[in-house]
Structures are given as structure tokens and as C-alpha cells.
C-alpha atoms as a PDB file:
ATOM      1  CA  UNK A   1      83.064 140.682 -41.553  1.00  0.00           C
ATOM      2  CA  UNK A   2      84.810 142.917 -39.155  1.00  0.00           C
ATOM      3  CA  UNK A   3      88.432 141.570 -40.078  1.00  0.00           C
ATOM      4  CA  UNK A   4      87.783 142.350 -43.144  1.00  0.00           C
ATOM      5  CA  UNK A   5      90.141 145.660 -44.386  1.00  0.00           C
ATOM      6  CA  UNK A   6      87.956 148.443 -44.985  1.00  0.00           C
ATOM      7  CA  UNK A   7      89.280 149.168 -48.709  1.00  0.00           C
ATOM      8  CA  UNK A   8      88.682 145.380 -49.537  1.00  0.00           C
ATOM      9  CA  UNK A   9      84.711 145.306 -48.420  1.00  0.00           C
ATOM     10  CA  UNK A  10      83.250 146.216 -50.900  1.00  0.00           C
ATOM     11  CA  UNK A  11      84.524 143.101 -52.891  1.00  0.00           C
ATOM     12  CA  UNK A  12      84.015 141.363 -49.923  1.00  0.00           C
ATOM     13  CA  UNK A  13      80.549 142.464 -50.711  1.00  0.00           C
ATOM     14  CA  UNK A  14      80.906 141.445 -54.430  1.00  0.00           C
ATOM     15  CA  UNK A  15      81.639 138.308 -53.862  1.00  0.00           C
ATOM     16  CA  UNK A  16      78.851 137.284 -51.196  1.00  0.00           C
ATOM     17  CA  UNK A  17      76.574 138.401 -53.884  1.00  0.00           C
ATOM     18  CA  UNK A  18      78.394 136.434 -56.461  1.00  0.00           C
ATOM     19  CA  UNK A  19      77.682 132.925 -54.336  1.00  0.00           C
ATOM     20  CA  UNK A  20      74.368 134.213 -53.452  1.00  0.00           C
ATOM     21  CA  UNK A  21      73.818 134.212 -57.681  1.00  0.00           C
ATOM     22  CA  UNK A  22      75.326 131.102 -58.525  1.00  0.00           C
ATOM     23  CA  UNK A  23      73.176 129.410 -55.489  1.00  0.00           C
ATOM     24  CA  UNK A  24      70.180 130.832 -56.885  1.00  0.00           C
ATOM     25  CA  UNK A  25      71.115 129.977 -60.580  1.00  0.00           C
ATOM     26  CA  UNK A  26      72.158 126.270 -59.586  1.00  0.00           C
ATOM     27  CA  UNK A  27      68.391 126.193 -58.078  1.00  0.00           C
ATOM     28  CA  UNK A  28      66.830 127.428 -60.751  1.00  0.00           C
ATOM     29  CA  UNK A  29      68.437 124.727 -62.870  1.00  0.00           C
ATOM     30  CA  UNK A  30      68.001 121.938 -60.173  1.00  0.00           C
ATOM     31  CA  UNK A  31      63.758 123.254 -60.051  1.00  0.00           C
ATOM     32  CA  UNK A  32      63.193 124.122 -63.424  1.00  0.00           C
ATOM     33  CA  UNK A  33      65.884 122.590 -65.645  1.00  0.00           C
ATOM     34  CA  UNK A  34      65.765 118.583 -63.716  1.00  0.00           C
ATOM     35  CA  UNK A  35      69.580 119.097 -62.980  1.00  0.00           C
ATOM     36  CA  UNK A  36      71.248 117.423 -59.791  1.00  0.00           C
ATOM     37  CA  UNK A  37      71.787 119.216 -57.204  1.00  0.00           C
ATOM     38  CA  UNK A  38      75.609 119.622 -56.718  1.00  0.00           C
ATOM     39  CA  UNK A  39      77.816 121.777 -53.980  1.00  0.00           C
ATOM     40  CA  UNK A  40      80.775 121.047 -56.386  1.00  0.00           C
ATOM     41  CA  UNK A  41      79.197 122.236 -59.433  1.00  0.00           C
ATOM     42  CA  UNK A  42      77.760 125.648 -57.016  1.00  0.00           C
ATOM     43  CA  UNK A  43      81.719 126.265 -56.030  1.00  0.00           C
ATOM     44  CA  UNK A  44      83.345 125.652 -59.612  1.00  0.00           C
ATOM     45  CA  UNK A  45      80.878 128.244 -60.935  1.00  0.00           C
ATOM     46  CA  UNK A  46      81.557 130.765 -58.395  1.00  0.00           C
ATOM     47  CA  UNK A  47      85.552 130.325 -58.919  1.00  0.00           C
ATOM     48  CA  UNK A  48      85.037 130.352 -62.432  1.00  0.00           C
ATOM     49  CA  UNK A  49      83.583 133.563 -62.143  1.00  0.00           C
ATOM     50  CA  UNK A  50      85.723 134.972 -59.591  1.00  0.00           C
ATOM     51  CA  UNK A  51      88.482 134.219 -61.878  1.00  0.00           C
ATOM     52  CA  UNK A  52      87.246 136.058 -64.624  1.00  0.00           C
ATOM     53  CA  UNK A  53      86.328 139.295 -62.453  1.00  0.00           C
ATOM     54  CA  UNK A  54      90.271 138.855 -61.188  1.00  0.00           C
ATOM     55  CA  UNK A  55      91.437 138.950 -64.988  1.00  0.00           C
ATOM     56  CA  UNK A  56      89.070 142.028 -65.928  1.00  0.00           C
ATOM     57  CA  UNK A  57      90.605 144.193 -63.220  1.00  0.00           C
ATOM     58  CA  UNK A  58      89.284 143.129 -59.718  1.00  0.00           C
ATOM     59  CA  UNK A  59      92.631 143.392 -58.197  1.00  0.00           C
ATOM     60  CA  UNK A  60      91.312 143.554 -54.479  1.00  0.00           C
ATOM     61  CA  UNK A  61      88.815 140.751 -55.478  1.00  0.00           C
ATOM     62  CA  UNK A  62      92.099 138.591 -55.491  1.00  0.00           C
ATOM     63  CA  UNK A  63      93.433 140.073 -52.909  1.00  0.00           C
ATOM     64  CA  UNK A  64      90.612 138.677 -50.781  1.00  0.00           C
ATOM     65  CA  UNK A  65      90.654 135.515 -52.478  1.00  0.00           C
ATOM     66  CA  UNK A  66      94.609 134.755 -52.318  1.00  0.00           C
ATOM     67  CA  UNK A  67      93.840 135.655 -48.165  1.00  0.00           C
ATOM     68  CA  UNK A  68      94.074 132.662 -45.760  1.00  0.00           C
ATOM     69  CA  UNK A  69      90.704 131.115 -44.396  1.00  0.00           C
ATOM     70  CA  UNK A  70      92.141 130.958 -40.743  1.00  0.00           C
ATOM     71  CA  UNK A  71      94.074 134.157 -39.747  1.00  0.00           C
ATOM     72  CA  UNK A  72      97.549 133.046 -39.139  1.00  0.00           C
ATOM     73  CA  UNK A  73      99.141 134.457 -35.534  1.00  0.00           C
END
């Protein structure tokens, strides 16, 4: 969390909250709905959604996003 820019936290923040949703929605389904449990399905949802925050404005959203996992020296 700390090499994360200042201006792009709080969509850092955004989009912990976003995988914390889609974990608890893919639960939900997987208790209440029968459905498989599925890391694949958990991670398509969240860059589904993460792709339609990036085309309704969240410009520093894909900012973080287009970032490498392993900072480059």
C-alpha cells in the first residue's frame, strides 16, 4: 500500500472493495444459488467491472490497473 501514489489511493481503495464484492457475491451464489466455486469466474467479474468503471470515467482506476505487478528497477 505504501508504493502506492497518493492521488491514485483512493482507487486503490475502490478497487479492493470491488474484489472484496465480487468475493462475497460469488459466495453468495456458491451458498445460496448451488453454483461452483470458481477463482476464474471471481477474477473475470472483477475485470469486467473494472472495465466498465475505466469506460465511465475512472481514469486513475486504469492507471492503477495498466501499472506493473513487480516494480521494474
Amino acid at each position: 500500500m505504501r508504493d502506492v501514489e497518493k492521488d491514485l489511493k483512493k482507487d486503490f481503495n475502490s478497487f479492493v472493495i470491488l474484489v472484496a464484492l465480487e468475493i462475497w457475491e460469488h459466495r453468495n451464489g456458491s451458498v445460496f444459488d448451488g453454483t461452483s466455486p470458481s477463482v476464474m469466474s471471481v477474477v473475470q467479474a472483477v475485470a469486467n467491472e473494472s472495465a466498465l468503471l475505466c469506460l465511465v470515467g475512472a481514469s486513475k482506476l486504469r492507471d492503477l490497473l495498466s501499472r506493473p505487478l513487480v516494480p521494474t528497477e
